[in-house]
N, C-alpha and C. Protein backbone atom coordinates (compact mmCIF):
# COMPACT_ATOMS: atom_id res chain seq x y z
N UNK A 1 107.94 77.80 88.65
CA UNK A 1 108.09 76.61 89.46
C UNK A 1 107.77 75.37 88.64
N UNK A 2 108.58 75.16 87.91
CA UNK A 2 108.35 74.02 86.94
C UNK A 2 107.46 74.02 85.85
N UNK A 3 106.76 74.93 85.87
CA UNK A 3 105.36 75.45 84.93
C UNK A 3 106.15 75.90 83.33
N UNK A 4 106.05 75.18 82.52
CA UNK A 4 106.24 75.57 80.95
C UNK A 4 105.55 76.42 80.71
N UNK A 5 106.31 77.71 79.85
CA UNK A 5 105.52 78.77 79.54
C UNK A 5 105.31 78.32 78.13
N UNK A 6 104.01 78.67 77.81
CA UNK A 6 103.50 78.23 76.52
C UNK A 6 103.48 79.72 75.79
N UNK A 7 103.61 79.08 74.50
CA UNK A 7 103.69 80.42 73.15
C UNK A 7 102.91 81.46 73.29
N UNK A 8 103.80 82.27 73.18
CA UNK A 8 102.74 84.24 73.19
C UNK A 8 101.88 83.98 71.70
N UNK A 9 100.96 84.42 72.24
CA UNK A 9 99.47 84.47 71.26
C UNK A 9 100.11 85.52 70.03
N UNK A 10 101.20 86.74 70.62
CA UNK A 10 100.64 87.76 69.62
C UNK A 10 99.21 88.52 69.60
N UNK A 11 99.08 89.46 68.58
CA UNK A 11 97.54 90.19 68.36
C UNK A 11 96.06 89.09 68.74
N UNK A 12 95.56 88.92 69.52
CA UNK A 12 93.92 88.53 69.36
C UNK A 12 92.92 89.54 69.36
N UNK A 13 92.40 89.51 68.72
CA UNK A 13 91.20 90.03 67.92
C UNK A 13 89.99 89.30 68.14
N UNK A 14 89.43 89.59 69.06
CA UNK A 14 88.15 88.68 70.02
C UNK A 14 87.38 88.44 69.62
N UNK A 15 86.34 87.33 69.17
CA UNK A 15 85.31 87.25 68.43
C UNK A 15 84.06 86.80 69.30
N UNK A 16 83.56 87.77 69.80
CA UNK A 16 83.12 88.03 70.83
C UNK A 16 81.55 87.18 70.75
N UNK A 17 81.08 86.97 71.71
CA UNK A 17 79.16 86.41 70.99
C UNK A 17 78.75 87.18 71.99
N UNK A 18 77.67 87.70 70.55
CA UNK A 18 76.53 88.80 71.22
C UNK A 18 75.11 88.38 70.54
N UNK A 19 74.19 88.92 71.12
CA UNK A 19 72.67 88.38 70.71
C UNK A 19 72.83 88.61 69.10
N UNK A 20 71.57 87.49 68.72
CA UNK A 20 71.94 87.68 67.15
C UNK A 20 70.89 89.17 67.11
N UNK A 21 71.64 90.13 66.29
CA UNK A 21 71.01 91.29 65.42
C UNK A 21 71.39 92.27 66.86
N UNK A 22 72.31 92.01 67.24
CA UNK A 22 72.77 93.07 68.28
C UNK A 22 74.07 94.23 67.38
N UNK A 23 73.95 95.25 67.95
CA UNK A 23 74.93 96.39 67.14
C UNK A 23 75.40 97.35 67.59
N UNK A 24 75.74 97.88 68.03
CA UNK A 24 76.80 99.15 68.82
C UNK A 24 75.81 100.11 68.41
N UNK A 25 74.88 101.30 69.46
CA UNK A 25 74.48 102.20 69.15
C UNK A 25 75.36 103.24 68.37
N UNK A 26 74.72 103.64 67.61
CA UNK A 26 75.50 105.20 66.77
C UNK A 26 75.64 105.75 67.63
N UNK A 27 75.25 106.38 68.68
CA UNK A 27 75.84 107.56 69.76
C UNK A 27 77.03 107.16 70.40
N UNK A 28 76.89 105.36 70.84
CA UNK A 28 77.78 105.01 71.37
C UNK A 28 79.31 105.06 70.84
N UNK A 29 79.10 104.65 69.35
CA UNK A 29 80.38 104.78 68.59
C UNK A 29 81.11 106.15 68.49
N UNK A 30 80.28 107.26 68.63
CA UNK A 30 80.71 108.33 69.04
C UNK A 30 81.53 108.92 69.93
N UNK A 31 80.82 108.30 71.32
CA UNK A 31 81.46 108.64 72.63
C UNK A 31 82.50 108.00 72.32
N UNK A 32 82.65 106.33 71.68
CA UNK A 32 83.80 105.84 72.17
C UNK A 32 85.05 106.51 70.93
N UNK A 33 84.64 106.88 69.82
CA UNK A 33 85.88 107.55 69.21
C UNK A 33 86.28 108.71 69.73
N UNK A 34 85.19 109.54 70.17
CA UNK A 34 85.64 110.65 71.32
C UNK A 34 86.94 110.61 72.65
N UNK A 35 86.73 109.46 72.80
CA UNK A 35 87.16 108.44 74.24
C UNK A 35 89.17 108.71 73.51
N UNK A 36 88.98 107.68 72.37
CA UNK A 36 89.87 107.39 72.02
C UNK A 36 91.04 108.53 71.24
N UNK A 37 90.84 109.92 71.54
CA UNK A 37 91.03 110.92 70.75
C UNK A 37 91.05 112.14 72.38
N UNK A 38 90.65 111.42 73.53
CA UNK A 38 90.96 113.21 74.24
C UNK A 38 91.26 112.50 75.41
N UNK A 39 92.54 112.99 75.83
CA UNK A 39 93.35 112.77 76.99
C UNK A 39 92.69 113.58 78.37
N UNK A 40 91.86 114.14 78.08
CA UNK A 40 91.07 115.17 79.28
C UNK A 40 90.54 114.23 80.23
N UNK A 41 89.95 112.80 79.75
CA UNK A 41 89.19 111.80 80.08
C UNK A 41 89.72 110.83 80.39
N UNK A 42 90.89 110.89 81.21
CA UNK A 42 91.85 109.72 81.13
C UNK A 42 91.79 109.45 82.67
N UNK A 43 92.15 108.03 83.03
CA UNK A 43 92.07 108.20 84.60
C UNK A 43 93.67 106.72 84.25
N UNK A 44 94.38 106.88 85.39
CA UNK A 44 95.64 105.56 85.41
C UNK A 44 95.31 104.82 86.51
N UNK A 45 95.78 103.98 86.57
CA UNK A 45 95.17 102.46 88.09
C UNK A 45 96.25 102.05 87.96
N UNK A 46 96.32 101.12 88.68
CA UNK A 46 97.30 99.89 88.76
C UNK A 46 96.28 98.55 89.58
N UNK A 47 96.79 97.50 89.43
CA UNK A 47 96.33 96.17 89.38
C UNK A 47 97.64 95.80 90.06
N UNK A 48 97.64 94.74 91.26
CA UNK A 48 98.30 93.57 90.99
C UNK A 48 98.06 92.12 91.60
N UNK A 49 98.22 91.12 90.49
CA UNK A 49 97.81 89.92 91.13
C UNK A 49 99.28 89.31 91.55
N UNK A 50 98.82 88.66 93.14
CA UNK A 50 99.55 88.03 94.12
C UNK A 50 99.30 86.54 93.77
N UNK A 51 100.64 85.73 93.94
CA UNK A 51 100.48 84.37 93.39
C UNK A 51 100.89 83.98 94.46
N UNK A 52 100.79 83.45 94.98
CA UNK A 52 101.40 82.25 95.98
C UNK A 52 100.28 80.48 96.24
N UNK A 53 101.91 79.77 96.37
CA UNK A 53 101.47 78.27 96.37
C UNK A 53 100.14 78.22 95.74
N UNK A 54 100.48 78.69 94.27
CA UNK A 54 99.48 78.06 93.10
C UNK A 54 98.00 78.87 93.48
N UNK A 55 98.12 79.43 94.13
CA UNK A 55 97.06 80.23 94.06
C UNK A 55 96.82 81.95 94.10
N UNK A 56 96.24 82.58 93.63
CA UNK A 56 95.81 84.26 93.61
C UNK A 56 94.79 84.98 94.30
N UNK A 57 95.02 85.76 94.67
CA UNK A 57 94.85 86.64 95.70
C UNK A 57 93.46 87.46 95.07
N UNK A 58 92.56 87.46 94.87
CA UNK A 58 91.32 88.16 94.08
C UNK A 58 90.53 89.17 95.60
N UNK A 59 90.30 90.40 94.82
CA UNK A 59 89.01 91.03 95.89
C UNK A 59 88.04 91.41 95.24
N UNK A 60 86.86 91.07 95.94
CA UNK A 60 85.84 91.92 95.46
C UNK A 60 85.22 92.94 95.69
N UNK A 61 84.94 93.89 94.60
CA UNK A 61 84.95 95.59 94.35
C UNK A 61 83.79 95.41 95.53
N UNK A 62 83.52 96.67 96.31
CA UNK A 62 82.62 97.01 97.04
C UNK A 62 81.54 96.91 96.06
N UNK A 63 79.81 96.96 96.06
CA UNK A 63 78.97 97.35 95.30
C UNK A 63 78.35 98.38 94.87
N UNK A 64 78.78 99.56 95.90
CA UNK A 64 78.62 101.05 95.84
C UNK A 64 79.09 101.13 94.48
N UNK A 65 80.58 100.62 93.70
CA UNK A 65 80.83 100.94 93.09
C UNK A 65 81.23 100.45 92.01
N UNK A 66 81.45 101.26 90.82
CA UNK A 66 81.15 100.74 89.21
C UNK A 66 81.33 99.28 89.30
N UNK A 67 81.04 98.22 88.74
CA UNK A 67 81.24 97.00 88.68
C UNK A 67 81.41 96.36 89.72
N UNK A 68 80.53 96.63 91.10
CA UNK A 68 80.55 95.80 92.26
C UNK A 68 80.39 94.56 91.97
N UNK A 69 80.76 94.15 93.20
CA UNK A 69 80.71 92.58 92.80
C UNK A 69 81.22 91.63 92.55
N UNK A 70 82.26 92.15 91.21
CA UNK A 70 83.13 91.44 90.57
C UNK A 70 84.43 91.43 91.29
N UNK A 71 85.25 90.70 90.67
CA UNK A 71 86.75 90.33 91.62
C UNK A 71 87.49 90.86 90.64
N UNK A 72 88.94 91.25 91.11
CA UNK A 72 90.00 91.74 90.54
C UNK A 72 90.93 91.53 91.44
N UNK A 73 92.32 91.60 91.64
CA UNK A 73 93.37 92.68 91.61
C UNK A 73 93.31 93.16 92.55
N UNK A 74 93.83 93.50 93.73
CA UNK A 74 93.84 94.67 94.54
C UNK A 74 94.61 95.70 94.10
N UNK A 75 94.12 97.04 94.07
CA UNK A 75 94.67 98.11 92.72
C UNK A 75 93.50 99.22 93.11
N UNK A 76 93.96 100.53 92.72
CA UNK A 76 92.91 101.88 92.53
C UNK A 76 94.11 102.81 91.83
N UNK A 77 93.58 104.10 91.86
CA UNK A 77 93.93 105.02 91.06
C UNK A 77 95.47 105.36 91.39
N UNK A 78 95.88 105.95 90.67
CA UNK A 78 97.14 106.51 90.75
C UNK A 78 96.82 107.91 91.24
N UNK A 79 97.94 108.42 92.10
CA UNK A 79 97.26 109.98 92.53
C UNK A 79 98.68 110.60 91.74
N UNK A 80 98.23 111.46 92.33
CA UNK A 80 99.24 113.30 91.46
C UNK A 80 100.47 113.14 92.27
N UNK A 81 101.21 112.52 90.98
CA UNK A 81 103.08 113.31 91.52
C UNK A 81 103.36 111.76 91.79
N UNK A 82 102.93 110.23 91.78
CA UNK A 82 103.29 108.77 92.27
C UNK A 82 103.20 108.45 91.06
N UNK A 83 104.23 107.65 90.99
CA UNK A 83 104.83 106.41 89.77
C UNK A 83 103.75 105.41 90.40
N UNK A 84 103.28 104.63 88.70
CA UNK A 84 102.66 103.19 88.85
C UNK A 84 103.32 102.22 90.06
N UNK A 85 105.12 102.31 90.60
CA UNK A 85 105.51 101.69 90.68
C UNK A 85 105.04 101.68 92.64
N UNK A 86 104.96 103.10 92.73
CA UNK A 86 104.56 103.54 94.46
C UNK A 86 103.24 103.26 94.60
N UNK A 87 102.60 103.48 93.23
CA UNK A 87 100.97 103.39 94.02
C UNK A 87 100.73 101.80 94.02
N UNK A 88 101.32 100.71 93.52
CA UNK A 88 101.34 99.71 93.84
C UNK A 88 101.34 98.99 95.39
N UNK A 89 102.68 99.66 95.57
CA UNK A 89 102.72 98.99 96.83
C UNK A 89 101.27 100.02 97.75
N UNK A 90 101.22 100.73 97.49
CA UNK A 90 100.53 102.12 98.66
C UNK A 90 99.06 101.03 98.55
N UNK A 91 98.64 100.88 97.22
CA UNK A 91 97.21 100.29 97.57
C UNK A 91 96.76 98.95 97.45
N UNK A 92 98.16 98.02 97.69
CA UNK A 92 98.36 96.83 98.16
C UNK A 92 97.92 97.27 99.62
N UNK A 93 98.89 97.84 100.49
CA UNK A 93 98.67 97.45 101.70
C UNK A 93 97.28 98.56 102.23
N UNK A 94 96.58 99.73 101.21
CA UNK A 94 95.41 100.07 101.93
C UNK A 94 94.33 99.02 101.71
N UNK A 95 94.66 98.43 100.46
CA UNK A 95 93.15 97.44 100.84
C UNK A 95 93.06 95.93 101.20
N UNK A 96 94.62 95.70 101.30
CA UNK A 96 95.02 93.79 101.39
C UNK A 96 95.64 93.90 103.32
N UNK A 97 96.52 94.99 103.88
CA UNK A 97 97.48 95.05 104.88
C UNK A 97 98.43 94.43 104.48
N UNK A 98 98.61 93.53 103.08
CA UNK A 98 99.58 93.19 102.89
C UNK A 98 101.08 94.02 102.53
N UNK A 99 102.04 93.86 102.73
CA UNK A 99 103.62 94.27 102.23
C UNK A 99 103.89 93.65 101.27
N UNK A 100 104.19 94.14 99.84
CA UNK A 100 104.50 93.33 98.91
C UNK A 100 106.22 93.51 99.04
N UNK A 101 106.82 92.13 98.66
CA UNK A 101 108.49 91.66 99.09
C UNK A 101 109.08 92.36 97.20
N UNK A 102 108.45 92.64 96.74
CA UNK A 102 108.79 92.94 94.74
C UNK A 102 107.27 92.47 94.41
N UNK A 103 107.85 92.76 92.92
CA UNK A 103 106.56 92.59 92.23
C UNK A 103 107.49 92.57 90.89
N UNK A 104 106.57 92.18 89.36
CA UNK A 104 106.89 92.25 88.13
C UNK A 104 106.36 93.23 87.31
N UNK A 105 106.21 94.48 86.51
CA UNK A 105 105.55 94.77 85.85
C UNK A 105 105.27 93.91 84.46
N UNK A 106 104.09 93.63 84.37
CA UNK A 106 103.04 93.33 83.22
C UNK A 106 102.58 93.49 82.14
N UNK A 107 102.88 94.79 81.94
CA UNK A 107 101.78 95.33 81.14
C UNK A 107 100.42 96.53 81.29
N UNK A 108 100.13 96.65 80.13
CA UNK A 108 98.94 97.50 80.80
C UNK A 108 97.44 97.28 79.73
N UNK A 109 96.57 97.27 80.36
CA UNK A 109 95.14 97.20 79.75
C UNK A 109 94.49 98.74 79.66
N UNK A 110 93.89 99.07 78.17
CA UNK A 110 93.46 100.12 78.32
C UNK A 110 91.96 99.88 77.98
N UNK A 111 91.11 100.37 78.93
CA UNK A 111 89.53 100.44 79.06
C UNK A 111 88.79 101.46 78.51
N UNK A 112 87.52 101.32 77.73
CA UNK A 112 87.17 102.48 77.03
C UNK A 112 85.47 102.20 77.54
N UNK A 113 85.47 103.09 78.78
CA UNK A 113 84.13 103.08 78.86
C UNK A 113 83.10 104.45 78.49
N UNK A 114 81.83 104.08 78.35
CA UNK A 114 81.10 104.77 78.07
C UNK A 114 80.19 105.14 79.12
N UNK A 115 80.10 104.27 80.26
CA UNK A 115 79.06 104.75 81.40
C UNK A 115 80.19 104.01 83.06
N UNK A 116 79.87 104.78 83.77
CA UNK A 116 78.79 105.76 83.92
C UNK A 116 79.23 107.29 83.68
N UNK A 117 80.22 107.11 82.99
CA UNK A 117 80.43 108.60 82.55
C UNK A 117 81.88 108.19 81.50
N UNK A 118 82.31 108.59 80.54
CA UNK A 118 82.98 108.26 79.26
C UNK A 118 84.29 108.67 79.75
N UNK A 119 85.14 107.39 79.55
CA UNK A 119 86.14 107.93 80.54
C UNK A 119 87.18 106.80 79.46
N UNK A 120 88.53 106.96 79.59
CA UNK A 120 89.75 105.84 79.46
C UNK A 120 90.44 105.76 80.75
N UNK A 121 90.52 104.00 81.16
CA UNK A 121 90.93 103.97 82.15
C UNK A 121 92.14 102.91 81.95
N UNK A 122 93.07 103.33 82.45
CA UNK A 122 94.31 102.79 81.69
C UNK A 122 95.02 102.29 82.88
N UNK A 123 95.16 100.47 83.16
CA UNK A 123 95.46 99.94 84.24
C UNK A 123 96.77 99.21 84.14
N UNK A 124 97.58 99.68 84.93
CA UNK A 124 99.29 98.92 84.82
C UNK A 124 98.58 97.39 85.41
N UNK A 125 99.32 96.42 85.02
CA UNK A 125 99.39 95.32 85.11
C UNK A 125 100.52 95.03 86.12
N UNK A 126 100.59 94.44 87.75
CA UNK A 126 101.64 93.84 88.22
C UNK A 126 101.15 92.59 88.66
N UNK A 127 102.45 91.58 88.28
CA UNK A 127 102.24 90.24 89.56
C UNK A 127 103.48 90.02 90.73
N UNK A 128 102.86 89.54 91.30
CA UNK A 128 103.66 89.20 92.93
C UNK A 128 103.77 87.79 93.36
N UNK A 129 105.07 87.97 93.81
CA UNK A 129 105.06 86.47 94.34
C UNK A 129 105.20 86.11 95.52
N UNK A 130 105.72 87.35 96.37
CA UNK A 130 106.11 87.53 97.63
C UNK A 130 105.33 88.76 98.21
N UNK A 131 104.88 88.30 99.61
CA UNK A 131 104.63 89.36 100.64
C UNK A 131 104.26 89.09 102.11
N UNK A 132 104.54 89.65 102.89
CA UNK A 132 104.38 89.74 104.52
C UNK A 132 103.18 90.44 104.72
N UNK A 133 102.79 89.91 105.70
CA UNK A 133 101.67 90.04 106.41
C UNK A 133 100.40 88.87 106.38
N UNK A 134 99.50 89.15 106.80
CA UNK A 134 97.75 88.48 106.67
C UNK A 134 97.12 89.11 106.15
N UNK A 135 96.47 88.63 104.87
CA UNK A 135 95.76 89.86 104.40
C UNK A 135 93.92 90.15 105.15
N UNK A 136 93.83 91.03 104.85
CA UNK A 136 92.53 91.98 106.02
C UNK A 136 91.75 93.02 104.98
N UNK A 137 90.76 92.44 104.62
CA UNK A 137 89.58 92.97 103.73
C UNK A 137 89.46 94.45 104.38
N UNK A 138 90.30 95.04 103.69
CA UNK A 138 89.58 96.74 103.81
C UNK A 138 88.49 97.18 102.70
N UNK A 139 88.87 96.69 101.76
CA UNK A 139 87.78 97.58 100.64
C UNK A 139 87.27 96.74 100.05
N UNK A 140 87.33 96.00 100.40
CA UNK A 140 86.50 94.37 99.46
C UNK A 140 86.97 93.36 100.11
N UNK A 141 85.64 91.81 100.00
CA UNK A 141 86.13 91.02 100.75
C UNK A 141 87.21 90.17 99.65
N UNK A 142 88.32 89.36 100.61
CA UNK A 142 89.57 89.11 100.14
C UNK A 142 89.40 87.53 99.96
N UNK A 143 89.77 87.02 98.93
CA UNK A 143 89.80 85.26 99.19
C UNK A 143 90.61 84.71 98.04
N UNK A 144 91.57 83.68 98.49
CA UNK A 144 92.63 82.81 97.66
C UNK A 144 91.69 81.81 96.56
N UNK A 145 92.56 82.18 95.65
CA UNK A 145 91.52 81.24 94.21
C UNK A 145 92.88 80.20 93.41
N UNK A 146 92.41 79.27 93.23
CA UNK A 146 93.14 77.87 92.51
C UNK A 146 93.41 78.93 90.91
N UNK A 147 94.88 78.79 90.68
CA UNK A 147 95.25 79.57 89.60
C UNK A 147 94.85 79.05 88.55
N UNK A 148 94.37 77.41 88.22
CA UNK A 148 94.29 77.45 87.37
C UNK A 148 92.62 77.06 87.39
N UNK A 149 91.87 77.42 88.09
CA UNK A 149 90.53 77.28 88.15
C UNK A 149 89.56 78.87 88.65
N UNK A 150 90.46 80.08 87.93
CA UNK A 150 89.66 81.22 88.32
C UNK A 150 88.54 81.55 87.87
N UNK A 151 87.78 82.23 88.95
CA UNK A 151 86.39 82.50 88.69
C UNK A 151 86.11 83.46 87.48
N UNK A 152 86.30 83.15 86.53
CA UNK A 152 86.05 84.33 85.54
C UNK A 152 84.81 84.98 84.97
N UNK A 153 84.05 84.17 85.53
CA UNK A 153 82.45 84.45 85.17
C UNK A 153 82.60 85.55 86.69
N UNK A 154 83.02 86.07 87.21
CA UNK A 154 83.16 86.76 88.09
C UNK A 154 83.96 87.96 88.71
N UNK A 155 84.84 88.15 87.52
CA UNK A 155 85.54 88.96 86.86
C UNK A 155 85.30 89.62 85.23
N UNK A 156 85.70 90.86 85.29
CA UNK A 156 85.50 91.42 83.80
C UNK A 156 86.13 90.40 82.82
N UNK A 157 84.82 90.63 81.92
CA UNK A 157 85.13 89.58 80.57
C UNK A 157 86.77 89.55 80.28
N UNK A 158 87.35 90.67 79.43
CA UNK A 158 88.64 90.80 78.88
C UNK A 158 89.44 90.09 80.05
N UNK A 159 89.25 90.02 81.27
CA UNK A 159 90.32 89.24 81.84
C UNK A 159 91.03 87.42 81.22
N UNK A 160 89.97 86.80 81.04
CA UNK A 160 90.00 85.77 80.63
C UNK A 160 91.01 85.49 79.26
N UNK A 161 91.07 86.64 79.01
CA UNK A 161 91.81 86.24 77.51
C UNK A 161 93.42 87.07 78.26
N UNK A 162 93.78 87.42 78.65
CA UNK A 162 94.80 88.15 79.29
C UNK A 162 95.51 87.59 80.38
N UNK A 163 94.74 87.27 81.51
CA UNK A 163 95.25 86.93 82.86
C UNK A 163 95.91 85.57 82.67
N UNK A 164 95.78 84.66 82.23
CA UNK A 164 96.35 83.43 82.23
C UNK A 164 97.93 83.50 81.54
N UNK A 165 98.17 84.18 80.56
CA UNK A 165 99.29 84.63 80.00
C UNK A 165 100.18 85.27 80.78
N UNK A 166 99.43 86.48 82.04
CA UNK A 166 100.17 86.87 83.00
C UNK A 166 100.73 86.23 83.87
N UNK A 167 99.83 85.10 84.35
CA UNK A 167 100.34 84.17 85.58
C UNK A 167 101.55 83.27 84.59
N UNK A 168 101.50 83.21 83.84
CA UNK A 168 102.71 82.14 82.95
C UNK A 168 103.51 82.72 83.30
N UNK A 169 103.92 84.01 83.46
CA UNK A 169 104.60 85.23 83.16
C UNK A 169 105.37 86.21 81.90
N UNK A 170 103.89 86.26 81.30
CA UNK A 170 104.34 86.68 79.77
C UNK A 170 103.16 88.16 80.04
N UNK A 171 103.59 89.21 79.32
CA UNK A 171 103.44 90.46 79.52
C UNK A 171 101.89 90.96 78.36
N UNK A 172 101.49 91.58 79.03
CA UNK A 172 100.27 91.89 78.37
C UNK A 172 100.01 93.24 77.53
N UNK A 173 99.55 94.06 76.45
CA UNK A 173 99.01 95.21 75.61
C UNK A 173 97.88 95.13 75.30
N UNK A 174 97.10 95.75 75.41
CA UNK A 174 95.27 95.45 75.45
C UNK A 174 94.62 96.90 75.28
N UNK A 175 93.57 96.99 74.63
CA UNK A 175 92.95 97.41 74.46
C UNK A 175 91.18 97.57 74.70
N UNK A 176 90.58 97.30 75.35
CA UNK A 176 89.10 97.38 75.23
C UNK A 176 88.12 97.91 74.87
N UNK A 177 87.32 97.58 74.78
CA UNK A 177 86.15 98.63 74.46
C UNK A 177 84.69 98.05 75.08
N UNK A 178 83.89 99.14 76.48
CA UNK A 178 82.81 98.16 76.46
C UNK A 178 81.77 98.87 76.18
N UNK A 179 80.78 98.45 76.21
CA UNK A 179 79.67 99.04 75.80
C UNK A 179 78.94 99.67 76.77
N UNK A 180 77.46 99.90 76.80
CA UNK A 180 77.00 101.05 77.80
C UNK A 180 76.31 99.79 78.95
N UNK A 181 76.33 98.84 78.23
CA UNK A 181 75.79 97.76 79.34
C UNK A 181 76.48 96.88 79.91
N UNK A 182 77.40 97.69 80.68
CA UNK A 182 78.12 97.51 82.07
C UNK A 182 78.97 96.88 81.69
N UNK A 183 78.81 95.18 81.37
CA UNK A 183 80.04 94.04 81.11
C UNK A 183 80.14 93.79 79.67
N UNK A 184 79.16 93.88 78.61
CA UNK A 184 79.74 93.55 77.30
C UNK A 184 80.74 94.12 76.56
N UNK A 185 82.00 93.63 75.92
CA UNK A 185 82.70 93.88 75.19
C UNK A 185 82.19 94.28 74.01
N UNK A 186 82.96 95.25 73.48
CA UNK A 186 82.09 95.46 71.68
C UNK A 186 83.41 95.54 71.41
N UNK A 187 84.44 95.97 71.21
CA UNK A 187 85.82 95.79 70.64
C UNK A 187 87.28 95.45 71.63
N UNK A 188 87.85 94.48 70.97
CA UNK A 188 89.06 94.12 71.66
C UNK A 188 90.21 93.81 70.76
N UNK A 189 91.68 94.07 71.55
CA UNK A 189 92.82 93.70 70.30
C UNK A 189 93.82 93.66 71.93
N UNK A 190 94.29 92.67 71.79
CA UNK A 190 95.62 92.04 72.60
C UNK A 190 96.46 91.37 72.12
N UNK A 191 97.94 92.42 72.65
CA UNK A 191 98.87 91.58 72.56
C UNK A 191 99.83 90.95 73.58
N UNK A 192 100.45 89.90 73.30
CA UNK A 192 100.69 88.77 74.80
C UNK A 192 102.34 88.71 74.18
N UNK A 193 103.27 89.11 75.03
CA UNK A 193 104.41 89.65 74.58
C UNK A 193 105.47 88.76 75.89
């Protein structure tokens, strides 16, 4: 809608700030090359952010669970035998009531955690521009955010370097890596395509 898309970044390579004399435990580097080497440990999601009249659609995770609190995406797992493309819409409308009218695929972010249990969690990226209904907080509460003023201190770090490229509508490849303390990044590489 009149919005100039500005130049794809290409590879970033995050230069992250961490306490001075801070360092990736040795065990940790373990798990996470472990991580990165066995498909046994793999879990798929989907994400998608809803745009309308300049603003996005954010929920926040229940607190029961991993990273309560924080906002994302309305999105969960992919189940057995559904394309990224079904479980989209399926857990749009279990946790928004919304109907999505289409959507874009994105991209995908891959997560390398170490707690609370060592897992790769590998999340399709969609955005939306259209949908019917009111949306109705099933699994988190639901609230419209100024696109270009998102709460990112309130969302996972790696979003910030990613999500803004999406709303342009330029496609995302990512990689993460976090550490055992919940939100810090210890390795990142994105590409904005």
């Amino acid at each position: 809608r009149g919005r100039s898309r500005r130049k794809p970044c290409g590879w970033l390579e995050a230069h992250l700030h961490r306490p001075a004399g801070y360092s990736i435990p040795k065990q940790e580097k373990k798990v996470m090359s472990m991580l990165e080497h066995s498909p046994s440990l793999r879990i798929h999601a989907v994400t998608c952010f809803l745009v309308q009249e300049g603003r996005v659609l954010l929920q926040e995770r229940p607190r029961e669970k991993p990273w309560g609190g924080m906002l994302n995406g309305p999105g969960g797992k992919i189940e057995a035998g559904e394309t990224s493309h079904e479980a989209i819409f399926r857990e749009v409308v279990e946790e928004t009531a919304l109907q999505l009218d289409g959507f874009e695929a994105r991209g995908a972010i891959e997560l390398l955690l170490s707690a609370p249990k060592p897992m790769v969690l590998k999340v399709d990226i969609f955005l939306a521009n259209s949908c019917s209904g009111e949306p109705v907080a099933r699994e988190g509460h639901l609230a419209w955010y100024e696109r270009d003023n998102l709460p990112f201190e309130r969302m996972r770090p790696d979003q910030r370097y990613w999500l803004p490229a999406v709303l342009e509508g330029y496609s995302v490849a990512a990689k993460v890596q976090y550490t055992t303390e919940s939100l810090v990044v210890s390795k990142m590489g994105i590409q904005i395509r």
